[in-house]
Protein backbone atom coordinates (compact mmCIF):
# COMPACT_ATOMS: atom_id res chain seq x y z
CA UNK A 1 -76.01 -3.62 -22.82
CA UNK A 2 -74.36 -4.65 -19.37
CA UNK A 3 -75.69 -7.03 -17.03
CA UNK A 4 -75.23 -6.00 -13.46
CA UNK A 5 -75.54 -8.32 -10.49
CA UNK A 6 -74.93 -6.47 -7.62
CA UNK A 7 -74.52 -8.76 -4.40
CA UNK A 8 -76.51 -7.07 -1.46
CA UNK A 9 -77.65 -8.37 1.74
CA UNK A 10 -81.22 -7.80 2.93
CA UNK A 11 -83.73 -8.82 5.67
CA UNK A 12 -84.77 -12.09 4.93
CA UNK A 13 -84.33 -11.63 1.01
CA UNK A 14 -81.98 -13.74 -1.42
CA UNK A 15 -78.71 -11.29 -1.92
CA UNK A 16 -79.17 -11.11 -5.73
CA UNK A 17 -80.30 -7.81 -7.63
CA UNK A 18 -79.96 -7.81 -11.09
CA UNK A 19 -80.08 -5.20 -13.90
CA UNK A 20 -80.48 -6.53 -17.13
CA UNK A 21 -79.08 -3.46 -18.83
CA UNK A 22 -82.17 -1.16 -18.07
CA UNK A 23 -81.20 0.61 -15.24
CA UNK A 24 -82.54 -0.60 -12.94
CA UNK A 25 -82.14 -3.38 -10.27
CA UNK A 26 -84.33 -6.08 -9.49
CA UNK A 27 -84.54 -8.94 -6.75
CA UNK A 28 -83.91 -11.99 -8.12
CA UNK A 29 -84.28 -15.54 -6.22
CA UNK A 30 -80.71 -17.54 -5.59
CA UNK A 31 -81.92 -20.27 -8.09
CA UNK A 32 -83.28 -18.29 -11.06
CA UNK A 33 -79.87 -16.82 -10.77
CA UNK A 34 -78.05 -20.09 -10.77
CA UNK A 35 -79.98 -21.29 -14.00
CA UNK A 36 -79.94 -18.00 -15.62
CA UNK A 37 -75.79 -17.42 -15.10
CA UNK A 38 -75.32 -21.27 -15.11
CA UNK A 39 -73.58 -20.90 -11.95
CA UNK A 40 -72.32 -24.50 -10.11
CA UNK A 41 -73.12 -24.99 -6.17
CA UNK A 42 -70.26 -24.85 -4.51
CA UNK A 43 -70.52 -21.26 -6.15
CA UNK A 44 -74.28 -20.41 -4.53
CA UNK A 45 -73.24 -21.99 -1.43
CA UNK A 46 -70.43 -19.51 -0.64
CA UNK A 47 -72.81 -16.33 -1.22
CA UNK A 48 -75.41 -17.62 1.03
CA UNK A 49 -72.75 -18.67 3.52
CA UNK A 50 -71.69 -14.99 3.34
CA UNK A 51 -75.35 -13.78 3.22
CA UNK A 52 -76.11 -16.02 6.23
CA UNK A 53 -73.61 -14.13 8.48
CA UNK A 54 -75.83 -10.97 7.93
CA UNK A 55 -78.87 -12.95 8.26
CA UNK A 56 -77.96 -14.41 11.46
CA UNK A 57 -76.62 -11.14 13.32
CA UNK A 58 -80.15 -9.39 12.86
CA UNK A 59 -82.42 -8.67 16.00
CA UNK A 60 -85.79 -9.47 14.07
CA UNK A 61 -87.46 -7.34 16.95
CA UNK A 62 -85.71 -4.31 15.34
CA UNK A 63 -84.44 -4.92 12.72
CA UNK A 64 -82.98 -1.20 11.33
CA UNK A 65 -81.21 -0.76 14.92
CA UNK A 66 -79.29 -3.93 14.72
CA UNK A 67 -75.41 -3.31 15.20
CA UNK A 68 -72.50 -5.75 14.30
CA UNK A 69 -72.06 -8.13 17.41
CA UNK A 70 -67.94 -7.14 16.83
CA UNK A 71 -65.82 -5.07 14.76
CA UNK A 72 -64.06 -8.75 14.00
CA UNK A 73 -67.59 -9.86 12.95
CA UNK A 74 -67.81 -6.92 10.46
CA UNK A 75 -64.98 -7.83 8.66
CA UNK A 76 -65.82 -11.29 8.57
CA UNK A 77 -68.68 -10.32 6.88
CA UNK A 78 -67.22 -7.50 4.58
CA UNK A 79 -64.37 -10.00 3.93
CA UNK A 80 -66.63 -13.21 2.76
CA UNK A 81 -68.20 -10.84 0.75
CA UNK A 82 -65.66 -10.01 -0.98
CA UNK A 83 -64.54 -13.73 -1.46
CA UNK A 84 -67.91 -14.47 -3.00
CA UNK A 85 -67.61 -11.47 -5.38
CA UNK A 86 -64.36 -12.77 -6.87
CA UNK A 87 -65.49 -16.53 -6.79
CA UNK A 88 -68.88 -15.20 -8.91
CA UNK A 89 -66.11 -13.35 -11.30
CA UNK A 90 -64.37 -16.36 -12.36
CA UNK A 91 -67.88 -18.25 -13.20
CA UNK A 92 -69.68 -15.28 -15.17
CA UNK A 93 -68.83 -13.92 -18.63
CA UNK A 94 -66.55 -10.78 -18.60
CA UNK A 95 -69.79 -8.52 -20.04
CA UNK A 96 -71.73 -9.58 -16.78
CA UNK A 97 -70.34 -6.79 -13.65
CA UNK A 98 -70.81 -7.42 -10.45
CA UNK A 99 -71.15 -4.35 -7.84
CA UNK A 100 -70.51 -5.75 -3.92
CA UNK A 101 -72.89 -3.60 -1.89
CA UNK A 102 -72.27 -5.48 1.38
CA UNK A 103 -74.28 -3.40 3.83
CA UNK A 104 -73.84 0.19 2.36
CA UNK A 105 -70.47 0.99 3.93
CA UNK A 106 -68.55 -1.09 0.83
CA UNK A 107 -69.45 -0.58 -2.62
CA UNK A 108 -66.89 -2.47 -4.78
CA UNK A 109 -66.75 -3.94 -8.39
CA UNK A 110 -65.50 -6.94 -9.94
């Protein structure tokens, strides 16, 4: 049984899903996953920095027809995304995957 976290950005919700080997993926709070994976700070800190630059782009007003304030911006995002993915790698056990969603137009694994 493989543990999935897959690293997804959301309005207003913690970036963590989780499937525990079941199928299916559920939303899991930033600390319960830090105690659970026994993941350090500095660690958390980089995926909400990452999840913070989709946070902070969002018109709250309309939230589904929000676009990228740049193409530069994007890949910002897409890129500290990917940073965070391979920063979780090196602090998880090799039978824990992690799937990078990003914001549907990237789905990667590490």
């Amino acid at each position: 049984m493989t543990v999935t976290i897959r690293l997804w950005s959301d309005w207003s919700l913690d970036p963590f899903y989780v499937d525990s080997g079941t199928g299916s993926f559920e939303l899991v709070c930033a600390e319960e996953v830090a105690e659970i994976f026994g993941l350090p700070d500095h660690v958390m800190r980089e995926v909400a920095d990452w999840d913070r630059l989709y946070q902070d782009h969002l018109n709250w007003d309309d939230p589904g027809n929000t676009q990228w304030p740049s193409d530069e911006y994007h890949r910002r995002y897409l890129d500290r995304g990917r940073e965070a993915a391979r920063l979780l790698r090196r602090h998880l056990p090799a039978d824990v995957a992690i799937e990078y969603l990003a914001d549907e137009t990237v789905r990667e694994y590490y």
